[in-house]
Each structure stands twice: as C-alpha cells, then as structure tokens.
Protein backbone atom coordinates (compact mmCIF):
# COMPACT_ATOMS: atom_id res chain seq x y z
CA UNK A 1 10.22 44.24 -48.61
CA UNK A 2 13.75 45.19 -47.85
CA UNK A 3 13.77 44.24 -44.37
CA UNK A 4 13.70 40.76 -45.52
CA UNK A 5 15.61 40.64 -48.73
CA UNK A 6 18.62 42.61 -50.29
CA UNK A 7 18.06 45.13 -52.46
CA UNK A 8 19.09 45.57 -56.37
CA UNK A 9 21.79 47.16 -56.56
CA UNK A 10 23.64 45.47 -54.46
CA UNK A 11 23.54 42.44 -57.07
CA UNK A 12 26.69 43.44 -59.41
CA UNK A 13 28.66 43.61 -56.55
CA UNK A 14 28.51 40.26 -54.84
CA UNK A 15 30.37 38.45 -57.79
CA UNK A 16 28.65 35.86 -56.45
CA UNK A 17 30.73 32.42 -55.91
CA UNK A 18 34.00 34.25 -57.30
CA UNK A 19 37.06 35.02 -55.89
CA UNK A 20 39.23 37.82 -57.23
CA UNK A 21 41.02 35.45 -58.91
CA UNK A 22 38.19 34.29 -60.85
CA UNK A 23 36.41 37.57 -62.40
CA UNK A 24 36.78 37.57 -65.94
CA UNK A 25 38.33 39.83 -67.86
CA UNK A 26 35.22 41.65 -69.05
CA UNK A 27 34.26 42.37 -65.00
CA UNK A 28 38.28 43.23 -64.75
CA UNK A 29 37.78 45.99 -67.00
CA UNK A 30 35.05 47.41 -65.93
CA UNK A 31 36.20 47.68 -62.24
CA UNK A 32 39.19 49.28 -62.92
CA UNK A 33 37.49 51.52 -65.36
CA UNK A 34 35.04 52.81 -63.04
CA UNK A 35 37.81 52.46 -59.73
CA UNK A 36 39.86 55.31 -62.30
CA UNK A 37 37.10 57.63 -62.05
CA UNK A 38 37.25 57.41 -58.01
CA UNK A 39 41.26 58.27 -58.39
CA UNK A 40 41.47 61.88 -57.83
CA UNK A 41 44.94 63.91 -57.84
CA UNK A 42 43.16 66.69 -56.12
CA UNK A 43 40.05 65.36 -54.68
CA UNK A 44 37.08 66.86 -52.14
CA UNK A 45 36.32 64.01 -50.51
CA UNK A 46 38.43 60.85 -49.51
CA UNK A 47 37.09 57.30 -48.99
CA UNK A 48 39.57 55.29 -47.27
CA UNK A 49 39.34 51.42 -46.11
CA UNK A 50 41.51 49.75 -43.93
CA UNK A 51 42.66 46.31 -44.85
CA UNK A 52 43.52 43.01 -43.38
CA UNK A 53 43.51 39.83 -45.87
CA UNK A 54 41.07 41.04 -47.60
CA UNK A 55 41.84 39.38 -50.94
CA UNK A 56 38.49 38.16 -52.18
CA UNK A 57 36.32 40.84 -49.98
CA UNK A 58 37.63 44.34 -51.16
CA UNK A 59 37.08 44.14 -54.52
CA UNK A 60 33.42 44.52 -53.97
CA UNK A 61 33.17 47.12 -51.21
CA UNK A 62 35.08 49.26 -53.82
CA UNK A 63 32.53 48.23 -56.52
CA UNK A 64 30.16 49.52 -54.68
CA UNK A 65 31.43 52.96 -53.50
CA UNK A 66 33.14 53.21 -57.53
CA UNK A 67 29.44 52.77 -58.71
CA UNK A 68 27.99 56.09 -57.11
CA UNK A 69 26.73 58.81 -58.44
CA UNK A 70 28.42 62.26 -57.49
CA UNK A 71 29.98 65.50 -58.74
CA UNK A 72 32.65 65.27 -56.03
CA UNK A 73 35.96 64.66 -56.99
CA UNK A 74 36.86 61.60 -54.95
CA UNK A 75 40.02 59.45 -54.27
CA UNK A 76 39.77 55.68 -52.80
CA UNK A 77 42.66 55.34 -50.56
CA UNK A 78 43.43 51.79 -48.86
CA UNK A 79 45.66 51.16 -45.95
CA UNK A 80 47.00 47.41 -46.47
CA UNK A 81 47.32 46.69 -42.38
CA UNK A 82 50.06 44.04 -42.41
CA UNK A 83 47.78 41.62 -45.06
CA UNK A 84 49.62 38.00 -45.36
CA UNK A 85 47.41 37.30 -48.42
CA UNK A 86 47.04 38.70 -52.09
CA UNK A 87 45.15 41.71 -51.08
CA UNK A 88 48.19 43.70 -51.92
CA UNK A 89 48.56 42.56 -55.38
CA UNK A 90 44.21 42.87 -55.46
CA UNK A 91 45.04 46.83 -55.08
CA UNK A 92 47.74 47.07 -57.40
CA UNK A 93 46.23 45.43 -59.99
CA UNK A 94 43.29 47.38 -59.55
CA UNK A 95 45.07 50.60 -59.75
CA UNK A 96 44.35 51.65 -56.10
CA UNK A 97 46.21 54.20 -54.08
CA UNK A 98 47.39 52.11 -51.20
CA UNK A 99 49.80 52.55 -48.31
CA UNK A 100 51.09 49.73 -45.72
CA UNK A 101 50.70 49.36 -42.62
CA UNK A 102 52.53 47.06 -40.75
CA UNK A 103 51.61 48.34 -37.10
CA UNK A 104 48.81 45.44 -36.60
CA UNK A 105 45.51 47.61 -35.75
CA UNK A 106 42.36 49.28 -37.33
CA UNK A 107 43.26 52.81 -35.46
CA UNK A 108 46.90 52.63 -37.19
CA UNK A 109 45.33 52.09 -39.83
CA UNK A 110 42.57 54.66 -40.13
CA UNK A 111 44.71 56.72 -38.65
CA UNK A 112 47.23 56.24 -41.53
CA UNK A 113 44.47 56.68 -43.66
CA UNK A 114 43.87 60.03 -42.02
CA UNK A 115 47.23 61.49 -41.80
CA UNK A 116 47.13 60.54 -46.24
CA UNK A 117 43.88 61.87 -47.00
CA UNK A 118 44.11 64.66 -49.41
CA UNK A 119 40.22 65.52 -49.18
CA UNK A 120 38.28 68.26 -47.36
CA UNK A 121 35.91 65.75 -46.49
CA UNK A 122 37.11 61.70 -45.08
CA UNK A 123 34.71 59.12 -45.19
CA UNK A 124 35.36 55.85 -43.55
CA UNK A 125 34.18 52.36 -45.40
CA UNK A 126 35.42 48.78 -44.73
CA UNK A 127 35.76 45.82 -47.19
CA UNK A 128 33.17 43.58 -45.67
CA UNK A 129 30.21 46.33 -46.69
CA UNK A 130 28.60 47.93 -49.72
CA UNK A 131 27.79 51.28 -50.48
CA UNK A 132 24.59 52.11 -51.98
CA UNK A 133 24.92 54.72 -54.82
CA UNK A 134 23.86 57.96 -53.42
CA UNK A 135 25.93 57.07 -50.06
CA UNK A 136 28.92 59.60 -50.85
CA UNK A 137 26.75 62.70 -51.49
CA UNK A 138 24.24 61.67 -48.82
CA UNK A 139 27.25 61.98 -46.18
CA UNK A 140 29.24 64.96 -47.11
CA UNK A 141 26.02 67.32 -48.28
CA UNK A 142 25.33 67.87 -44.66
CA UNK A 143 28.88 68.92 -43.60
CA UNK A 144 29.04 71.11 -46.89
CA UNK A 145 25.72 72.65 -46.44
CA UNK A 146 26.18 73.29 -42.54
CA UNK A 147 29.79 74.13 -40.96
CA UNK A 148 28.45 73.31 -37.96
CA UNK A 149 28.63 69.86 -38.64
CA UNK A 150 32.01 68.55 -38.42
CA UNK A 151 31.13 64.36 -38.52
CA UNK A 152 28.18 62.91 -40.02
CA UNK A 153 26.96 58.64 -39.27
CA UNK A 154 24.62 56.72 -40.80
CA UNK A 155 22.63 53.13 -40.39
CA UNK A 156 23.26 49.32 -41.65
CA UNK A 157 21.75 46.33 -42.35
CA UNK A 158 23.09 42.96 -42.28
CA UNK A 159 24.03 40.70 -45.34
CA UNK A 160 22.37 37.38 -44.06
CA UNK A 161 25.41 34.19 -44.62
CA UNK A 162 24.72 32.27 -47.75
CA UNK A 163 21.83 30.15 -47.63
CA UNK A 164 20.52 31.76 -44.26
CA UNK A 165 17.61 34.04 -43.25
CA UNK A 166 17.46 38.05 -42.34
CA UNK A 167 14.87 37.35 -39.90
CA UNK A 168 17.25 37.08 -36.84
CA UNK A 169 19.61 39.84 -37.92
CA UNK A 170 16.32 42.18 -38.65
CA UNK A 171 15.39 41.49 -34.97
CA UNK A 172 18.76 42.59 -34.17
CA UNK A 173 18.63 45.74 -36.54
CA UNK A 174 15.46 47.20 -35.19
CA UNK A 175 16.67 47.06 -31.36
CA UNK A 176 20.33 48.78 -32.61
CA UNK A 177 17.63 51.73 -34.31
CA UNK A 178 15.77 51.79 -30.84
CA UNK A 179 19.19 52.55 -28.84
CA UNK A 180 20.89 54.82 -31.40
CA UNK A 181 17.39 57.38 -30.70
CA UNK A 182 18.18 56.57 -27.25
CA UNK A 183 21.88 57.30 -26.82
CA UNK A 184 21.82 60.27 -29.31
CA UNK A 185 21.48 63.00 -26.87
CA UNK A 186 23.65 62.26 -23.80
CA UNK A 187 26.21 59.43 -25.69
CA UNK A 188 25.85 59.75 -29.61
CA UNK A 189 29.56 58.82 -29.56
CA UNK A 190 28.49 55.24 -28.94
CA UNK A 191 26.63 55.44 -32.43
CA UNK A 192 29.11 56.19 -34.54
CA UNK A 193 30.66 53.04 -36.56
CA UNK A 194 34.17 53.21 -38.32
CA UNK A 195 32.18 51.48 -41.40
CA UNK A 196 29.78 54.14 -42.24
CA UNK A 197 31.19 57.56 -41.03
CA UNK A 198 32.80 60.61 -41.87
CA UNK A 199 33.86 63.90 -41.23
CA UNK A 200 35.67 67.37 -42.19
CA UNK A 201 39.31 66.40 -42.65
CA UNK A 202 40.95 68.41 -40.38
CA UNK A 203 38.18 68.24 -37.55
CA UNK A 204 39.16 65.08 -37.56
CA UNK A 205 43.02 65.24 -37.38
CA UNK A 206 42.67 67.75 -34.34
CA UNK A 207 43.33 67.02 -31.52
CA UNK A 208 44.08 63.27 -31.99
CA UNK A 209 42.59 62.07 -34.54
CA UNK A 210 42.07 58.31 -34.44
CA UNK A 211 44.85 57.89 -31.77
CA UNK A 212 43.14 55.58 -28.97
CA UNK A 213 45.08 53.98 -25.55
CA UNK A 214 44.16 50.44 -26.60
CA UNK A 215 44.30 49.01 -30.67
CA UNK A 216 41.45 46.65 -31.47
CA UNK A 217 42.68 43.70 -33.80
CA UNK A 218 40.07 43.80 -36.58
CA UNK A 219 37.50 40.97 -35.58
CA UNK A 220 37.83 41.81 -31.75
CA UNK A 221 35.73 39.15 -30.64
CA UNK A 222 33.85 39.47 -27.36
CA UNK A 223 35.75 37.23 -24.54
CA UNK A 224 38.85 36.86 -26.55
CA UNK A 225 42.09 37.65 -24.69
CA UNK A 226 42.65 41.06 -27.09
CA UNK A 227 39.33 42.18 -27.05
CA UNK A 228 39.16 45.77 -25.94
CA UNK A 229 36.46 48.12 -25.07
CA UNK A 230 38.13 51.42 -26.60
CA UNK A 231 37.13 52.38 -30.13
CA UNK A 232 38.76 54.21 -32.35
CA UNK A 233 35.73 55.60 -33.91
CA UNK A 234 33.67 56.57 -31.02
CA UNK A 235 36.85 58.17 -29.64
CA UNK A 236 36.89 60.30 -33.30
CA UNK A 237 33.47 61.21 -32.90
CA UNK A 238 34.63 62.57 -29.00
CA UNK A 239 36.94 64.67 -30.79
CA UNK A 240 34.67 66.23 -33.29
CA UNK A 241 31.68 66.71 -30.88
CA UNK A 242 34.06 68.94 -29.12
CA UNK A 243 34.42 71.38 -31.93
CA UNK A 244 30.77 71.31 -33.63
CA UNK A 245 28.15 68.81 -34.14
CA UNK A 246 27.45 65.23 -35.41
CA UNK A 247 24.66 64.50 -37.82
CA UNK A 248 22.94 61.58 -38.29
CA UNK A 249 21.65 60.31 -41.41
CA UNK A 250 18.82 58.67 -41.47
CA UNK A 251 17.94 58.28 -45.63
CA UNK A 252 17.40 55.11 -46.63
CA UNK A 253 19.32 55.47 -49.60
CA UNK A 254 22.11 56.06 -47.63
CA UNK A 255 22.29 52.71 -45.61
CA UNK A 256 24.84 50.59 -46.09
CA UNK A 257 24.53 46.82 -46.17
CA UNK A 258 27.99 44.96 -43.99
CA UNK A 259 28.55 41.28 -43.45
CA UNK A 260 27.56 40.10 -39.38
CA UNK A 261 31.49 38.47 -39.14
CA UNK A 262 31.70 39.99 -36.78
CA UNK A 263 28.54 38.92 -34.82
CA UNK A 264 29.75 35.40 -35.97
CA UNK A 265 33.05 35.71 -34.42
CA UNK A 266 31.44 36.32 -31.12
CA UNK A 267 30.31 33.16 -31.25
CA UNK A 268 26.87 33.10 -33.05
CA UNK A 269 24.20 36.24 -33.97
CA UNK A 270 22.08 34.30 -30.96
CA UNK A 271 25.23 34.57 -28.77
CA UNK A 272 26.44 38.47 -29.96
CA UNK A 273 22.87 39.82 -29.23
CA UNK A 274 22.65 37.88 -25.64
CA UNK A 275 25.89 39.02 -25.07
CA UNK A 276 25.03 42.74 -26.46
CA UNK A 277 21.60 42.68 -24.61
CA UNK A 278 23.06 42.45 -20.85
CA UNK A 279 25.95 45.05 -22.06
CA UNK A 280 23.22 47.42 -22.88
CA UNK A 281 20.88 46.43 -20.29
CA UNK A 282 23.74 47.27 -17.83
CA UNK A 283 24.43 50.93 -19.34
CA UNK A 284 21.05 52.15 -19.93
CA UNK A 285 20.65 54.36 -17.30
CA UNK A 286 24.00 55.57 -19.04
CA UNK A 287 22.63 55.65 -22.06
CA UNK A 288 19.59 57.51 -20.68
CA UNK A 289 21.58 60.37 -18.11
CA UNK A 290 24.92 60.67 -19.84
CA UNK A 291 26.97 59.47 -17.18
CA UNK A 292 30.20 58.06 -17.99
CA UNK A 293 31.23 59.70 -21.14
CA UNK A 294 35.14 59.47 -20.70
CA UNK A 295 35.67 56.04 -22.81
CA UNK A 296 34.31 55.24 -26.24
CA UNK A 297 33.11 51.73 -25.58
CA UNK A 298 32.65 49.80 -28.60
CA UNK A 299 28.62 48.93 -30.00
C-alpha cells in the first residue's frame, strides 16, 4: 500500500548511497541522454527548479521529470541561486540550461526562472522531489484543454529519512488533504506549493509575477530570525486567480513524492505539525469564511 511505502518508479532515481560524484559512467550517460531530450530550443512547456547547493540532490529531481512520458516539447531550466557548492559544475556537466542568481532568495529565483522561460506553459519543481512519469502532461492538459484555467496544483507525499517510518508523515499527509478541501473555496491560494505547480506563462508574468514584499531563504524555518510569512507561490496563485481559475489535480499519478527537510528544519515532523496545528487551528474560521485574503501566508 502506497501510503506506507514508496512506489516503483521512484527507485532509479534515488541513486541510492551516491553522490553525484559517484554515479558511474553507465548512469552518466544515460542521464544526460534522456536530460537532452528535455532540452528544447522552442519548447511548450518549461520546467524550471531553483537551486541552492544542491550538488548531490538535483541530479535526481531531474531524473525524474527527464523520465516522463509526453509529446510536449519541454526545456529544463535551472536557476543556480548563489550555490557555494558543485551544483554549478552538476548542471554543466549535465548539459542543463542554467542561469545564476546571485540575489539570495527562492522568489528571485523563480522569478528569474520566469522572466527565462521560453514555454507557453511554466511548471515549477524543486530538487528535493520527484516527479512521477505522467506528472508533466497531467499538469498542463487542463490549462490546454480549458483557457479558463490559467494555474493548475497538485498533492505530495513525503519521502520518509533513511531508515525511518511513513507512519508519522502519513498522519501529517491526510490532515494537509483535509484542509486543502477546506481552504479551496474562500483561500485556495494557501494550497498552492512552489514544488508542484504551474501555470500559462504569461498569466503568470502579469501583473507581478513572483515579485513578493518579503524573500524567504530556502529552508525558512519556523522561529528563525528570517522566517517570513509571505510566499512567493501563494502570492502567484493571487495573481492568476485574478484573471481565470486554478485547478487542482487530484490524480494519483500525478503526485509528487518531496523530502520533509523542511519539516526537519523546524525542528522535528512532531514539532512542524504542533507548530502547524495551532497555525491552522488559529485561521480556520479564515479558512472557512475567506476573511483575510490580502497576504499569501506560507502552508
């Protein structure tokens, strides 16, 4: 039962116990063969990643989203935000269009990412998650198929830490599914997550695009001294609710499986849902009356 365990195909991308450093040339090869297919000129949809010392992390999310199936044409665009690391040389040697960023951020970075997008369609994806392989069609069908429909959104699971249990982070999971039905009517903004979202390009670069009054560091840990409650991508998916709809997606096949870092740096998944319990607890009349919808507070 997948609640429990990972599924298949996320196997051949965990490289498990290996660094970039250490794939072999055989796994080299077939990366970058595959990545080269994902390397439009002239593509309809763009995937782009944002990227902080991610050296030994990228490779895979990119495995993942270079092993799915589509007629698109599709470019994989990275922004390197400021990396100290190797993840620049990771993306060269990879072959992967990448600009840099050195404004320290995820919204200069998506927003980067958005102003060098050269598809019709922009899908967002991180380097801490994989993609299953029906996740790019899944997204940008809906916005094809409807025009109405200028950002789409989908759901996650958790990649349990080496060695550890999904039982916790499943407990988390189904309460997150119980308050996305919940806000989707009067706050859906509050749903949408940077790591599994997209939209029609130039919805999304009008009026603002990922432009935001406070930039979140990339872990943004709850009680730190730079954590802030503005998000970039519930402040995108303000912006496109204001010129058509937002669709949720709600196939399986197109959840995406991310790594709870960032429930870790918040201290512990025990201590990031106690902490995320009295946030929501607070709001839910909020949540419930639609109250409050000025700022794109952060899930």
């Amino acid at each position: 039962m997948q609640l429990f365990k990972l599924p298949g195909w996320i196997g051949p991308h965990l490289y498990k116990a290996k660094k970039f450093a250490d794939l072999s040339e055989i796994e080299l090869s077939d990366l970058k063969s595959r990545i080269a297919v994902f390397s439009s000129e002239t593509p309809d949809v763009s995937i782009v990643i944002p990227a902080w010392n991610e050296e030994n992390n990228i490779f895979r999310a990119v495995s993942s989203i270079a092993a799915n199936h589509t007629s698109f044409r599709v470019e994989i665009l990275v922004i390197n935000n400021n990396s100290t690391d190797g993840t620049q040389k990771v993306l060269e040697e990879l072959g992967i269009r990448n600009y840099f960023q050195p404004e320290q951020g995820i919204p200069f970075a998506r927003q980067m990412g958005l102003d060098k997008a050269r598809g019709q369609y922009h899908l967002c994806a991180d380097c801490d998650t994989f993609y299953p392989q029906n996740w790019i069609n899944l997204m940008v069908n809906p916005m094809q198929q409807d025009k109405n429909i200028k950002g789409v959104y989908g759901r996650y699971r958790f990649i349990p830490p080496e060695g550890k249990s999904r039982f916790g982070l499943m407990v988390y999971e189904l309460i997150t599914g119980i308050l996305i039905r919940i806000r989707k009517k009067n706050q859906e903004y509050l749903n949408v997550l940077g790591f599994n979202m997209g939209f029609v390009t130039e919805a999304g670069r009008n009026p603002n695009g990922f432009i935001v009054n406070n930039s979140r560091k990339f872990d943004n840990a709850a009680g730190s001294d730079y954590f802030v409650e503005e998000a970039e991508d519930g402040r995108m998916a303000l912006h496109l609710k204001k010129q058509g709809r937002l669709k949720l997606i709600t196939n399986a096949k197109a959840r995406v499986y991310t790594s709870p870092r960032r429930l870790l740096y918040d201290g512990g998944i025990f201590k990031a849902f106690k902490n995320r319990f009295k946030l929501h607890t607070k709001s839910i009349s909020e949540y419930l009356t639609g109250k409050n919808k000025t700022s794109a507070l952060q899930n």
